[in-house]
Protein backbone atom coordinates (compact mmCIF):
# COMPACT_ATOMS: atom_id res chain seq x y z
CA UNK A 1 -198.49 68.95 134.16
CA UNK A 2 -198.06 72.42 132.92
CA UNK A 3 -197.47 73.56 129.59
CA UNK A 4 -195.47 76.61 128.89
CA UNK A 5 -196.94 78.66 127.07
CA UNK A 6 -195.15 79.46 123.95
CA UNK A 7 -194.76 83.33 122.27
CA UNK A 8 -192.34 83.32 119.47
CA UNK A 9 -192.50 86.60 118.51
CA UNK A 10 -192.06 87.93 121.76
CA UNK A 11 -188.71 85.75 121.71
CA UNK A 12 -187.51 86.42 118.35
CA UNK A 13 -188.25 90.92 119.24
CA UNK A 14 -186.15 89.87 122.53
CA UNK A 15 -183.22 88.40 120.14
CA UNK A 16 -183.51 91.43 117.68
CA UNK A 17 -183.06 93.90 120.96
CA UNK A 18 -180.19 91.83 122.37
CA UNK A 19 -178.54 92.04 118.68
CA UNK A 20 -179.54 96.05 118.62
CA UNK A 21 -178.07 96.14 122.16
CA UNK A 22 -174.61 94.63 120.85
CA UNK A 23 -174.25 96.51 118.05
CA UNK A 24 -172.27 100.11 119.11
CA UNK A 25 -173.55 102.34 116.02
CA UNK A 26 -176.40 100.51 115.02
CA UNK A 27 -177.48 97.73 112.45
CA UNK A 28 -179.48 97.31 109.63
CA UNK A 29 -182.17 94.97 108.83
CA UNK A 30 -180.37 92.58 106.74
CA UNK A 31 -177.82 92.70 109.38
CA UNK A 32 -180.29 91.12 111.52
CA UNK A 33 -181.97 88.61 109.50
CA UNK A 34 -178.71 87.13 108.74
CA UNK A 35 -177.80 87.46 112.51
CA UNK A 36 -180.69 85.39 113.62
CA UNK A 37 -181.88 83.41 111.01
CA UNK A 38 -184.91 85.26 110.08
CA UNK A 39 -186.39 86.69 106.94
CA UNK A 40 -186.63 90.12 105.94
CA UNK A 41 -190.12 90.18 106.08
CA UNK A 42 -190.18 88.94 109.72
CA UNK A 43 -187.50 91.33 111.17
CA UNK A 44 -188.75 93.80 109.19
CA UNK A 45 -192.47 93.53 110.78
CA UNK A 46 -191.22 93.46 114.20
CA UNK A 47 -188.86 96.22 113.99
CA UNK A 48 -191.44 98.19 112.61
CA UNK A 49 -193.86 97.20 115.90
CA UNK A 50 -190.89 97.70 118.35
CA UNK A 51 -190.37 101.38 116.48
CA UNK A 52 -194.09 102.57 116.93
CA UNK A 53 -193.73 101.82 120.65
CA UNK A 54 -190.08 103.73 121.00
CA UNK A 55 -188.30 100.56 121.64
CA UNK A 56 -186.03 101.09 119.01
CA UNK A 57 -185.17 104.18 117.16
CA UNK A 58 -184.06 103.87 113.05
CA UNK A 59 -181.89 106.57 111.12
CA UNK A 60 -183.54 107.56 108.18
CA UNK A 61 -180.01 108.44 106.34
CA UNK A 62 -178.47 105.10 107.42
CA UNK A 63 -181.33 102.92 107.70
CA UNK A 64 -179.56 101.80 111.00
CA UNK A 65 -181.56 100.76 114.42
CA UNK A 66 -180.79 101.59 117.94
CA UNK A 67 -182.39 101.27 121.49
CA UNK A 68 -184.51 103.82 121.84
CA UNK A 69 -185.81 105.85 125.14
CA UNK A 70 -188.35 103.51 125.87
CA UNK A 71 -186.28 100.75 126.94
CA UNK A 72 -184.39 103.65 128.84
CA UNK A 73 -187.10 104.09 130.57
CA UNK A 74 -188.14 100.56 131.23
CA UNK A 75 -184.56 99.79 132.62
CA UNK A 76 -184.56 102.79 134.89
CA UNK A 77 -188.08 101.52 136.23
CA UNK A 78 -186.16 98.28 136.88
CA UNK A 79 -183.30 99.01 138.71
CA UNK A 80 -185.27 101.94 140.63
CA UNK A 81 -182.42 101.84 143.27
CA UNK A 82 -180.23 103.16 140.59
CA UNK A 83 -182.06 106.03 138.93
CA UNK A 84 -180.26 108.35 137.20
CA UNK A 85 -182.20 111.45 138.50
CA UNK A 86 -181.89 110.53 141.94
CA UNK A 87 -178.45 109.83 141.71
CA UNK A 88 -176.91 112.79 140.02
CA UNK A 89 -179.72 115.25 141.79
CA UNK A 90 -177.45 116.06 144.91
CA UNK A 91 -174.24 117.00 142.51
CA UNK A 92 -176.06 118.72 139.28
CA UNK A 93 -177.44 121.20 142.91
CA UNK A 94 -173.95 121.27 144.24
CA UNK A 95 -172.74 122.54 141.29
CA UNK A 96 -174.97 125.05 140.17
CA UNK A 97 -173.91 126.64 143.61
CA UNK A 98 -171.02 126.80 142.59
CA UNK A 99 -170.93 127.80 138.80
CA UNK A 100 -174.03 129.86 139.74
CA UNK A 101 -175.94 128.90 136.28
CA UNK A 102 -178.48 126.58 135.88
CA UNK A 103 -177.63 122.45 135.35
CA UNK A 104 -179.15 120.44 132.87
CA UNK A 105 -179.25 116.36 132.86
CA UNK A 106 -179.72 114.72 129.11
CA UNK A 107 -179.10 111.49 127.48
CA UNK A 108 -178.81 110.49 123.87
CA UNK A 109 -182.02 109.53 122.10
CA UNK A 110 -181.36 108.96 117.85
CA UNK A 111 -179.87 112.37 116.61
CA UNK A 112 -181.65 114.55 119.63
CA UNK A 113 -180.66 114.80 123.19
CA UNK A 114 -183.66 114.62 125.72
CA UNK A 115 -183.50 116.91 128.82
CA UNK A 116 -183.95 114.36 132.07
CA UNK A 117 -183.67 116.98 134.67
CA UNK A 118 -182.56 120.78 135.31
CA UNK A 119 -181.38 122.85 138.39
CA UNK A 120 -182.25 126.03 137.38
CA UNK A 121 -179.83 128.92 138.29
CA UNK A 122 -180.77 131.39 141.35
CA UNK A 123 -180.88 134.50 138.93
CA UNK A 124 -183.57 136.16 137.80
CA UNK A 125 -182.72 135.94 134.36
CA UNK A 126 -181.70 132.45 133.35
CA UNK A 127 -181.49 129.90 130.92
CA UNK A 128 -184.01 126.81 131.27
CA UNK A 129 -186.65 124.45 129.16
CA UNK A 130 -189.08 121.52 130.31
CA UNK A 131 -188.12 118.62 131.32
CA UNK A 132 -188.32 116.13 128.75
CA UNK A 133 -187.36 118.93 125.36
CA UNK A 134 -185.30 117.38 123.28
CA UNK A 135 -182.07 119.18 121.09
CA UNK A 136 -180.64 118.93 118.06
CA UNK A 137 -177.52 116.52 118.21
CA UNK A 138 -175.77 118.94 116.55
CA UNK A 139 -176.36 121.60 118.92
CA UNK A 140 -173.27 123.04 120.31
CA UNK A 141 -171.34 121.39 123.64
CA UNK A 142 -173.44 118.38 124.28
CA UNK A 143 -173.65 117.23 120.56
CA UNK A 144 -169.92 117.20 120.79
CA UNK A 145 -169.33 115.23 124.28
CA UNK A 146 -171.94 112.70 122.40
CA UNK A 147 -169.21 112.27 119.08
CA UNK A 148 -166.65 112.00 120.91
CA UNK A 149 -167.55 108.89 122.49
CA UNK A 150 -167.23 107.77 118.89
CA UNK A 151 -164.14 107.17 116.71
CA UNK A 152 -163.29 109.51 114.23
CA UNK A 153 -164.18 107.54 111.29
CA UNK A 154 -167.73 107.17 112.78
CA UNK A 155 -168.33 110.56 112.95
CA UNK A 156 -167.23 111.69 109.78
CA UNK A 157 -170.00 108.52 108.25
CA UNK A 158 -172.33 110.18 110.20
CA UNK A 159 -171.74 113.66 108.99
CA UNK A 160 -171.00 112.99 105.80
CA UNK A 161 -173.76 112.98 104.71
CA UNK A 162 -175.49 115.89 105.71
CA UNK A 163 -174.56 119.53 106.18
CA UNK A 164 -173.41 120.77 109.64
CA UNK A 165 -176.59 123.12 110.38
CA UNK A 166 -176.27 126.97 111.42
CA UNK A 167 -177.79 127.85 114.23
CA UNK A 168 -175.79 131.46 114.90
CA UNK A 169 -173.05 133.54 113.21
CA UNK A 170 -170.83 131.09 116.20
CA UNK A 171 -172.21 128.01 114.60
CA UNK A 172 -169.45 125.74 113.52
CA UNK A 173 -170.29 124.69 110.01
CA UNK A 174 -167.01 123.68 108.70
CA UNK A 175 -166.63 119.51 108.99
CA UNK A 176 -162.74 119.82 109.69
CA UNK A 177 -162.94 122.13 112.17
CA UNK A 178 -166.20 120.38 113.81
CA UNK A 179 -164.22 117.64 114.35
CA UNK A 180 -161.22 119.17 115.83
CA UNK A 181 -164.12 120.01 118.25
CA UNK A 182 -164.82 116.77 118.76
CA UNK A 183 -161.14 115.11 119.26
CA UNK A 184 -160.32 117.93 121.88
CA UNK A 185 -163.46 117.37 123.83
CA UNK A 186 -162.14 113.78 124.01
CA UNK A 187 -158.73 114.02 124.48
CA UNK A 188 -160.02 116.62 127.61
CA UNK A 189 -163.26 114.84 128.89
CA UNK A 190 -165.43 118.38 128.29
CA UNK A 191 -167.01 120.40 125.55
CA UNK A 192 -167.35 123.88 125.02
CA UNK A 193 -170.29 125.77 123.38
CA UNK A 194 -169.21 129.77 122.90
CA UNK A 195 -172.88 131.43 121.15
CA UNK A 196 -173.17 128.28 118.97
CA UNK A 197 -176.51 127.34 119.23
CA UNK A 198 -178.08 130.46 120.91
CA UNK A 199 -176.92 134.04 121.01
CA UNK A 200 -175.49 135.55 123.80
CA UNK A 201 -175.02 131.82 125.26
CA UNK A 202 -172.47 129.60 126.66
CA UNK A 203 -172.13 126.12 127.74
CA UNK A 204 -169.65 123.28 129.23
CA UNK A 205 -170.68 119.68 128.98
CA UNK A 206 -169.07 116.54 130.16
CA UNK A 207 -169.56 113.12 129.92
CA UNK A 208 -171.43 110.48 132.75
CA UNK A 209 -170.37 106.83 132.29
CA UNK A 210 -172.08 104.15 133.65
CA UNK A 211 -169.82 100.91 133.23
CA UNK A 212 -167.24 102.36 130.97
CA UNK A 213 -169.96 103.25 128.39
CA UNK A 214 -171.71 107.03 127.62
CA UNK A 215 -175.23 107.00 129.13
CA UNK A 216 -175.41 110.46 129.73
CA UNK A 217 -174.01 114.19 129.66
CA UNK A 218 -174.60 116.96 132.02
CA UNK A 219 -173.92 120.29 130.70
CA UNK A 220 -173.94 123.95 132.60
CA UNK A 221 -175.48 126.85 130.41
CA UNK A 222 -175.63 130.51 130.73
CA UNK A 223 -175.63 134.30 129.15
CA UNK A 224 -172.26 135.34 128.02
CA UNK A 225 -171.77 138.19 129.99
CA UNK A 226 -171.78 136.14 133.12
CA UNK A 227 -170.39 133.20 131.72
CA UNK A 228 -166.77 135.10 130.59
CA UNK A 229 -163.46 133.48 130.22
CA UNK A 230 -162.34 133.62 133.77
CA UNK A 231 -165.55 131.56 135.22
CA UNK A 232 -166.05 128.85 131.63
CA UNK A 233 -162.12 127.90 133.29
CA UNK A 234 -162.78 127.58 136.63
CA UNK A 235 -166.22 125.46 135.64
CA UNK A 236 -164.34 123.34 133.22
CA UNK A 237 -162.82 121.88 137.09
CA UNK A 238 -166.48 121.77 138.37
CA UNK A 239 -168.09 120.10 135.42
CA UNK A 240 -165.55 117.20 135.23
CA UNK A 241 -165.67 116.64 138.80
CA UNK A 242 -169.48 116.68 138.85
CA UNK A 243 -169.76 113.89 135.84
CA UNK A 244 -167.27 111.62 137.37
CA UNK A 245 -168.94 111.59 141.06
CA UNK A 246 -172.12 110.63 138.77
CA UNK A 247 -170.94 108.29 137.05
CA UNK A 248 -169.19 106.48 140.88
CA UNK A 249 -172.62 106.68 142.43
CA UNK A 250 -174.24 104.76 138.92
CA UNK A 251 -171.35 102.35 139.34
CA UNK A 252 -171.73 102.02 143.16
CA UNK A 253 -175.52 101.89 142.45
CA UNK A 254 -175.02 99.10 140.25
CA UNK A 255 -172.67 96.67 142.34
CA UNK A 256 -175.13 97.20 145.41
């Protein structure tokens, strides 16, 4: 006869990530011990073991936890046959062709954004960073495509309690206005960065979806005086066209 060998811990930090997993902005410890029928004590010690090791990821302002990268990571190792780099590698190099600036791949991690891959732009001068760099939230046309996956009401708890940083004389500090931002970048699926976060820079980011929820952003970033009026327009097309063909081969990847 064999016995099973018994873990509760493990089980109980696989019931505290299924309850993180559930909960869309987050949840707080006493959320969880009620939630599961444990003490304080006990969530709290192995919350605090599944944070050291990047599982999960807690606000400091609203004492809140969410997956973190690590379990990103671990599910991308899983499904292999649908990894995200693979997948969107093809279009982010189609459409730097065609926009003719360099391509950067990112996904949400707490209040940065972590660079998964770039297709750096042919010129000579360009704009690019390692692979792995994370940003600021906050920082100009990706921060917003991020918000606006969230209801207005979230946002403003979120930024309510801390001041809109400055970045450049561009930098949107005013709360009303920075969330204007945010509702057009929903109600038109793309976000717009004009010398927010850098000088002399512009960006366009749009959403990826993977099974009708925000995964990931892709965003296309260059100097302003090659990135005027007339070509941020005719990338807006590019961008949006680019995200959704990700987000069908993530889909497709997934039903295979």
């Amino acid at each position: 006869m064999v016995t099973k060998y018994k873990a509760p811990t493990v089980k109980k930090a696989f019931q505290i990530l299924r309850l993180i997993s559930r909960a869309d902005h987050g949840i707080r410890i006493s959320n969880l011990s009620k939630g599961l029928g444990l003490s304080k004590s006990t969530v709290h010690g192995i919350t605090a073991a599944l944070e050291e090791q990047g599982a999960i990821i807690r606000d400091p302002r609203t004492k809140s936890y969410t997956l973190g990268l690590t379990l990103f990571e671990l599910g991308r190792a899983a499904y292999s046959r649908v990894d995200l780099k693979d997948l969107a590698r093809p279009i982010m190099e189609d459409l730097m062709e065609k926009a003719e600036e360099s391509v950067f791949l990112g996904v949400k991690n707490g209040d940065r954004v972590t660079i998964l891959d770039i297709v750096e732009s042919m010129h000579d001068l360009k704009i690019t960073s390692p692979i792995g760099t994370s940003l600021p939230l906050l920082a100009g046309a990706i921060g917003k495509v991020f918000l606006a996956s969230l209801e207005d009401k979230e946002v403003k708890r979120l930024l309510s309690s801390k001041q809109l940083p400055r970045y450049t004389e561009n930098t949107i500090t005013d709360l009303e206005h920075y969330l204007a931002e945010i509702r057009t970048a929903r109600e038109k699926g793309y976000a717009t960065d004009d010398e927010e976060y850098i000088s002399g820079v512009r960006a366009l980011a749009a959403p990826v979806m993977e099974m009708n929820h925000l995964m990931s952003a892709i965003w296309v970033v260059g100097f302003k005086p090659s990135m005027d009026e007339a070509k941020m327009s005719a990338i807006v097309k590019e961008i949006k066209y680019a995200a959704e063909a990700i987000s069908r081969r993530i889909r497709k990847g997934y039903k295979e």
